[in-house]
C-alpha atoms as a PDB file:
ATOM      1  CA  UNK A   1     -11.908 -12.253  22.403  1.00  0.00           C
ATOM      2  CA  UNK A   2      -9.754 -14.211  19.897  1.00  0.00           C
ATOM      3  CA  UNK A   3     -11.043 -14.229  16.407  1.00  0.00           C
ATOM      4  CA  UNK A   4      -9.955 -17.629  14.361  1.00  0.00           C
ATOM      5  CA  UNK A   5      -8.370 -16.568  11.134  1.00  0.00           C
ATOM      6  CA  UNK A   6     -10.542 -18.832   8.822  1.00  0.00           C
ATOM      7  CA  UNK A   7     -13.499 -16.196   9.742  1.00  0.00           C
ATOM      8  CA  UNK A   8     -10.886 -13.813   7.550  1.00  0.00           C
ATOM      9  CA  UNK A   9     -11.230 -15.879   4.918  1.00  0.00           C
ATOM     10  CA  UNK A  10     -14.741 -16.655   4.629  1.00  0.00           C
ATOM     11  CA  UNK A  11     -15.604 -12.846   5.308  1.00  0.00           C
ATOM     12  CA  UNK A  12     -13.095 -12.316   2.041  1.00  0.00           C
ATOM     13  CA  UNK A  13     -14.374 -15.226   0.432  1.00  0.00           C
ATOM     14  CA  UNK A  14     -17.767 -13.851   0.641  1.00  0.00           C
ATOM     15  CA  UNK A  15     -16.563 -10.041  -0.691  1.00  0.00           C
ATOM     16  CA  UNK A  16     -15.529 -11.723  -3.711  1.00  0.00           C
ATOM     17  CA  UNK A  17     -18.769 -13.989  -3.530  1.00  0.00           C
ATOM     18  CA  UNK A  18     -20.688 -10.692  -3.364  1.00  0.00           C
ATOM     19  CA  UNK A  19     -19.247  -8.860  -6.327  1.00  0.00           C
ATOM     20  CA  UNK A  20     -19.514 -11.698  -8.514  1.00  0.00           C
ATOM     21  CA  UNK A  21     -22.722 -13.051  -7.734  1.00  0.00           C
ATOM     22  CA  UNK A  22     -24.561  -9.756  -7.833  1.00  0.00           C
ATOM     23  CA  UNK A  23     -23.593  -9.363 -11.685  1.00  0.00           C
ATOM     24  CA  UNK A  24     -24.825 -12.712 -12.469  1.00  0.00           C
ATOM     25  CA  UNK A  25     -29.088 -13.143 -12.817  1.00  0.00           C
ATOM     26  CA  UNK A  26     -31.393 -14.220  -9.779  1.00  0.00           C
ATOM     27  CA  UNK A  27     -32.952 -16.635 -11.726  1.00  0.00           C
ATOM     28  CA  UNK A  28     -29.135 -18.135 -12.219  1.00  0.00           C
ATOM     29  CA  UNK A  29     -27.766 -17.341  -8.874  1.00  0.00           C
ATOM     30  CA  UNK A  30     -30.912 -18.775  -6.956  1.00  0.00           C
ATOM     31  CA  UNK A  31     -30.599 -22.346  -9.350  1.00  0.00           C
ATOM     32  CA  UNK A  32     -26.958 -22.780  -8.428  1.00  0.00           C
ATOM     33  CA  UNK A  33     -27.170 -21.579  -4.849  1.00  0.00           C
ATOM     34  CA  UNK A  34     -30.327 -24.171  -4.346  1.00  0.00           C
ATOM     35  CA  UNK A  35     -27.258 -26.864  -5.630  1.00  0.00           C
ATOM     36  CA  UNK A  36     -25.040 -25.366  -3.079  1.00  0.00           C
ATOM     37  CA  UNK A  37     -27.152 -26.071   0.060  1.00  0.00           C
ATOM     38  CA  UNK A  38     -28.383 -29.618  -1.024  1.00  0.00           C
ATOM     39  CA  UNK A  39     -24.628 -29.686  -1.404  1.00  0.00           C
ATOM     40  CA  UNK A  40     -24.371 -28.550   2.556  1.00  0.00           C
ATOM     41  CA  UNK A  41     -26.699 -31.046   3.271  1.00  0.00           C
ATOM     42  CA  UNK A  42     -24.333 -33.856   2.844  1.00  0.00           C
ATOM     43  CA  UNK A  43     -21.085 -31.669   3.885  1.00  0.00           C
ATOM     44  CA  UNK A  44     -22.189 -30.177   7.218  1.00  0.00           C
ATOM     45  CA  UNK A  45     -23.342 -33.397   8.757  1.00  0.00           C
ATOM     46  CA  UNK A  46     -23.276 -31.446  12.142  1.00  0.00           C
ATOM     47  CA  UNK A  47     -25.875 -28.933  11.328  1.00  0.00           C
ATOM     48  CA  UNK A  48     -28.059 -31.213   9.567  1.00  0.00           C
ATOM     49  CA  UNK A  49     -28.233 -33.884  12.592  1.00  0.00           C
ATOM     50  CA  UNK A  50     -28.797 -30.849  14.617  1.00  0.00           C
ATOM     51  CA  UNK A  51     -32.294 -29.886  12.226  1.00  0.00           C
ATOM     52  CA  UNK A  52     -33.018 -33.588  11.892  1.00  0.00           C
ATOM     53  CA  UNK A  53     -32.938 -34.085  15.432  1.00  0.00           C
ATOM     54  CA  UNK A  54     -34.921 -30.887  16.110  1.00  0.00           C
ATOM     55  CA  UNK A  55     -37.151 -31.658  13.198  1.00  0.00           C
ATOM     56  CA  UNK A  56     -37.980 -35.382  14.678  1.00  0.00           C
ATOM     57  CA  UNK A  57     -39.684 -33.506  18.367  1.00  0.00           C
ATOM     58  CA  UNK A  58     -42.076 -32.181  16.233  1.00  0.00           C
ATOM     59  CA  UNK A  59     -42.604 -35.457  14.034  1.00  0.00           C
ATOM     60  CA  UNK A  60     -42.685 -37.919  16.820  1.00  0.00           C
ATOM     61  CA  UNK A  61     -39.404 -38.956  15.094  1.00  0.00           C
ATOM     62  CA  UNK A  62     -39.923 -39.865  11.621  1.00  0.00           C
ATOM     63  CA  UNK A  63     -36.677 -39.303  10.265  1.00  0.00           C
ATOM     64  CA  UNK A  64     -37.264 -39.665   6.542  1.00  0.00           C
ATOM     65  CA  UNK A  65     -39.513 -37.068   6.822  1.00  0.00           C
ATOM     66  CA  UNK A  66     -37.149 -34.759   8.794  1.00  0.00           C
ATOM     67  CA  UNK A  67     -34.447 -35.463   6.607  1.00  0.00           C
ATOM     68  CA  UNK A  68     -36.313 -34.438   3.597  1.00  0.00           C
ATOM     69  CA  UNK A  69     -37.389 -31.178   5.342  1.00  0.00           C
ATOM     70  CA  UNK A  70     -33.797 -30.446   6.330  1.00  0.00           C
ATOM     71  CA  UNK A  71     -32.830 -31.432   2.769  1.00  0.00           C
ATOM     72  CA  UNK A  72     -35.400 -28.734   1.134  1.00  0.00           C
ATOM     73  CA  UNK A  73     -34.625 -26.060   4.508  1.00  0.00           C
ATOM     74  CA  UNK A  74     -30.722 -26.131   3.621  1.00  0.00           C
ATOM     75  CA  UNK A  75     -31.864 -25.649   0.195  1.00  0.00           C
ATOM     76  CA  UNK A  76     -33.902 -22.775   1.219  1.00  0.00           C
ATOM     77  CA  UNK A  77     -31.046 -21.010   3.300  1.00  0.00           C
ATOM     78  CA  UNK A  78     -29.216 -20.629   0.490  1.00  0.00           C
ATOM     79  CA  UNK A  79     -31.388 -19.758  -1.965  1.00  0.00           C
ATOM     80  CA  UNK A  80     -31.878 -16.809   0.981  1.00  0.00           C
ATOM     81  CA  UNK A  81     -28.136 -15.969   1.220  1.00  0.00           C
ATOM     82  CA  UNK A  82     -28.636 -15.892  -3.274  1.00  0.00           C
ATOM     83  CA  UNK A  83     -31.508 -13.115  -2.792  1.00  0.00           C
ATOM     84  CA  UNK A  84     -29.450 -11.203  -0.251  1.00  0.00           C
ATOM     85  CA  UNK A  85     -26.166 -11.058  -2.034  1.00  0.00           C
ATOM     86  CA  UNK A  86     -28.704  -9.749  -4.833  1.00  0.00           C
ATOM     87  CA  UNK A  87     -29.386  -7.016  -2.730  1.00  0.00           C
ATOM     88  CA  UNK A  88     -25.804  -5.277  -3.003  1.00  0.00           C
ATOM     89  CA  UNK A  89     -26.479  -5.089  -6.728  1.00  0.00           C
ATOM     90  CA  UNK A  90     -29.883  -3.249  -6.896  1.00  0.00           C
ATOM     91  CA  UNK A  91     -31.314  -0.284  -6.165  1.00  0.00           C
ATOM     92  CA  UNK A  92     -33.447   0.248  -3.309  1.00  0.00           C
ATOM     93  CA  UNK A  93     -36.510   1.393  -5.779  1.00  0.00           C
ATOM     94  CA  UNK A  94     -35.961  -2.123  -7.451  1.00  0.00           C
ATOM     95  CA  UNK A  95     -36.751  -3.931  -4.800  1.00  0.00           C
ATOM     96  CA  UNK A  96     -39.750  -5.396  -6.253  1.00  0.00           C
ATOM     97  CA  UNK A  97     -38.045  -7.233  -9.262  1.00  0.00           C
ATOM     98  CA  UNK A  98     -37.189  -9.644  -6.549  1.00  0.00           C
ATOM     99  CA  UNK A  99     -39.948  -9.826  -4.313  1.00  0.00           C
ATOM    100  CA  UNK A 100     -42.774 -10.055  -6.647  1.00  0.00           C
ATOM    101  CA  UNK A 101     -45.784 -11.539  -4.395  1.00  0.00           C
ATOM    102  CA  UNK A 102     -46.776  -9.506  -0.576  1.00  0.00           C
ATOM    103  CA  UNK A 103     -49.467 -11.606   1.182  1.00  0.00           C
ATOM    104  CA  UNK A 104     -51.598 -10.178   3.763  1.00  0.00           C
ATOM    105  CA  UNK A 105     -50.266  -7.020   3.935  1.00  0.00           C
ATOM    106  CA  UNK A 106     -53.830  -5.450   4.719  1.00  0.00           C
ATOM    107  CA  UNK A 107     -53.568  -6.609   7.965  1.00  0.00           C
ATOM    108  CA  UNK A 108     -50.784  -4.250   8.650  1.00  0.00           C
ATOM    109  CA  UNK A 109     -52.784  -1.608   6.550  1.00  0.00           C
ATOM    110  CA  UNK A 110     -55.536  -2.477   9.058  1.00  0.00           C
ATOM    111  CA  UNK A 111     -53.147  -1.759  12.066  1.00  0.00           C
ATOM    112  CA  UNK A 112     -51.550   1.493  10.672  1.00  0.00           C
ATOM    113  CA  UNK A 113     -54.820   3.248   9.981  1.00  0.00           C
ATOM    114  CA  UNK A 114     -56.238   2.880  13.789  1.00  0.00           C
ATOM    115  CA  UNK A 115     -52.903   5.364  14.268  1.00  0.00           C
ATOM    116  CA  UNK A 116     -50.999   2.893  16.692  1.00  0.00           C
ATOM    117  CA  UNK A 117     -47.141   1.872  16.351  1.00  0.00           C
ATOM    118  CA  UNK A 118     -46.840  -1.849  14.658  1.00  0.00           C
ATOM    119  CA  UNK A 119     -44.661  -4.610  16.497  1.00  0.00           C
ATOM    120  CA  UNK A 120     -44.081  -6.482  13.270  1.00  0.00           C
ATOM    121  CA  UNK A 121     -43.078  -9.899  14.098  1.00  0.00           C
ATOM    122  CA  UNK A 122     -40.917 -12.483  11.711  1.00  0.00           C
ATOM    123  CA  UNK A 123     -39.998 -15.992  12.357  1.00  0.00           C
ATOM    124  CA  UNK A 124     -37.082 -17.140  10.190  1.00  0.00           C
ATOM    125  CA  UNK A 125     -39.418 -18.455   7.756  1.00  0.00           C
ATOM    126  CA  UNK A 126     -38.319 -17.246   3.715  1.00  0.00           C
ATOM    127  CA  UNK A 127     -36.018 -14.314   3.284  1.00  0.00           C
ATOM    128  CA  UNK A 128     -36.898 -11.906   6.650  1.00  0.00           C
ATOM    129  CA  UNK A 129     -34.297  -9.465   5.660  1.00  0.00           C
ATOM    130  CA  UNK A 130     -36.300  -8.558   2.433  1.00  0.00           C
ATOM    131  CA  UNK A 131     -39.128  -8.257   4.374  1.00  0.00           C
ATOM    132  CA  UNK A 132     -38.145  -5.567   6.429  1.00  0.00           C
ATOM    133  CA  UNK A 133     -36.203  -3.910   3.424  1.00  0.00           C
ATOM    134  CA  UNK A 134     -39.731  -3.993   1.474  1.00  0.00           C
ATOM    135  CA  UNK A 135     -42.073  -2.742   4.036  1.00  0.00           C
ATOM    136  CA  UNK A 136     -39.321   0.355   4.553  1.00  0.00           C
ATOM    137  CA  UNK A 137     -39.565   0.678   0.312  1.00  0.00           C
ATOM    138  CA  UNK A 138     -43.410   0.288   0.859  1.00  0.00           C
ATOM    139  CA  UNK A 139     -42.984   3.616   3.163  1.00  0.00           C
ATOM    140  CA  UNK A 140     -43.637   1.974   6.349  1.00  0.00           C
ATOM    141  CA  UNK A 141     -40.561   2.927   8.818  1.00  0.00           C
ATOM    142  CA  UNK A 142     -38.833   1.045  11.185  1.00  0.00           C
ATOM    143  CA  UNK A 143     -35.848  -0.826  12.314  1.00  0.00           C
ATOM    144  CA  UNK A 144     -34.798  -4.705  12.951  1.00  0.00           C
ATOM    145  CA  UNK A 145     -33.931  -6.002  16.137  1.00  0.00           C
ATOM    146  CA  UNK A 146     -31.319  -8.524  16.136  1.00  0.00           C
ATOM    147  CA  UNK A 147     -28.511 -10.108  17.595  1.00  0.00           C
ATOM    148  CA  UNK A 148     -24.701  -8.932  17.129  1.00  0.00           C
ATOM    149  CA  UNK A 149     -23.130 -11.310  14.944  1.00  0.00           C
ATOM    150  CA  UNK A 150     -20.243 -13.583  16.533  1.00  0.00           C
ATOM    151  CA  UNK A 151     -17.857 -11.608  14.471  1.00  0.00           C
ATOM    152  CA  UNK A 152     -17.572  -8.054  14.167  1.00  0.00           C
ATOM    153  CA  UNK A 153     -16.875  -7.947  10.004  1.00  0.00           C
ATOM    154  CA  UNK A 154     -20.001  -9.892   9.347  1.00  0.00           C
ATOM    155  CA  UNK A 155     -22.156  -8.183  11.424  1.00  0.00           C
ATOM    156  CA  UNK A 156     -20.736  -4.912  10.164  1.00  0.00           C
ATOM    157  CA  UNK A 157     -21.598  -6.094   6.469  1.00  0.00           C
ATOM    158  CA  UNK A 158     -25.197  -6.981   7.297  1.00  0.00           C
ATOM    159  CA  UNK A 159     -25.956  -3.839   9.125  1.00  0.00           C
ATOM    160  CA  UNK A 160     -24.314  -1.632   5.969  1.00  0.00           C
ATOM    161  CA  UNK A 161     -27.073  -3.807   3.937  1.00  0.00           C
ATOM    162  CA  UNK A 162     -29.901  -2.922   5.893  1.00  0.00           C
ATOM    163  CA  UNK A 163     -28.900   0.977   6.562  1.00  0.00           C
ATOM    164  CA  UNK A 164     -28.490   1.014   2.792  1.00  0.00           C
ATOM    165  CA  UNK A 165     -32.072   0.632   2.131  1.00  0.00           C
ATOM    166  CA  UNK A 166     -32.829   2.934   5.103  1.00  0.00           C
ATOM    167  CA  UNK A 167     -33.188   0.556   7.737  1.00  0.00           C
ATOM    168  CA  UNK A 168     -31.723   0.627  10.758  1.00  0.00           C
ATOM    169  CA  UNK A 169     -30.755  -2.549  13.356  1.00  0.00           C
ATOM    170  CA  UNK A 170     -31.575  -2.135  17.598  1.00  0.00           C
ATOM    171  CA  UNK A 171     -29.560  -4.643  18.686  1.00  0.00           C
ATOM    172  CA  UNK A 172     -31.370  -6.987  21.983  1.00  0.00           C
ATOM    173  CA  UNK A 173     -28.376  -5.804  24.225  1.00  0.00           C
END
């Protein structure tokens, strides 16, 4: 398979991202990323028509109301990529100074006690990487199933992430 050079450069691009943005605050990093992806709003026109589009099946095609959800979702995704990149700078046992709020986790409480295995669901809703990586610092143990990435550096990046916090990755293939 060829692999286009400019996926060289962004996979350096975001080395460099990493080390500088993990010395820099959350609280900083997650303001200026949250500028970046309303930024990507207006500069990827082919992803947002994409979530617009999507968006307006499920709102009987309002497309105000899309747009402002696609506005806020790129947003979100980088915010996302702000936390993760966060996550090269911290210890594992530090976890929590990032995620600071768990909801519902009695329900998998509930499920562990009755001694059964736990097929732990996530939809790509808020950060799911740091969700896995806190229920593994939580002592619940597991791994993530996911897809290879398109391109061999990045996916060998995210799976050094996850294995550094003692998670490993099944991949569906």
């Amino acid at each position: 398979m060829k692999i286009k050079t400019r996926r060289y450069y962004i996979y350096y691009f975001l080395k460099i991202a990493l080390f500088l943005m993990s010395r820099v605050p959350l609280q900083v990093s997650l303001f200026f990323a949250g500028m970046l992806g309303n930024l990507g709003f207006y500069l990827l026109p082919k992803y947002r028509d994409i979530a617009v589009r999507n968006l307006g099946e499920a709102f009987a095609g309002d497309t105000k109301k899309c747009e402002e959800i696609t506005k806020k979702l790129f947003a979100n995704l980088a915010k996302n990529g702000a936390e993760w990149i966060k996550l090269y700078a911290i210890k594992p046992k530090d976890i929590f100074k990032i995620v600071t709020e768990f909801e519902n986790i009695e329900y998998l409480k509930e499920a562990v006690a009755k001694g059964r295995g736990v097929i732990g669901l996530s939809f790509h809703f808020g950060n799911w990487e740091l969700l896995a990586i806190c229920l593994k610092q939580m002592g619940y143990e597991g791994s993530v199933v996911a897809r290879r990435i398109y391109f061999y550096k990045y996916n060998d990046l995210l799976v050094k992430m996850r294995a550094r916090f003692g998670l490993g990755t099944i991949y569906r293939d």
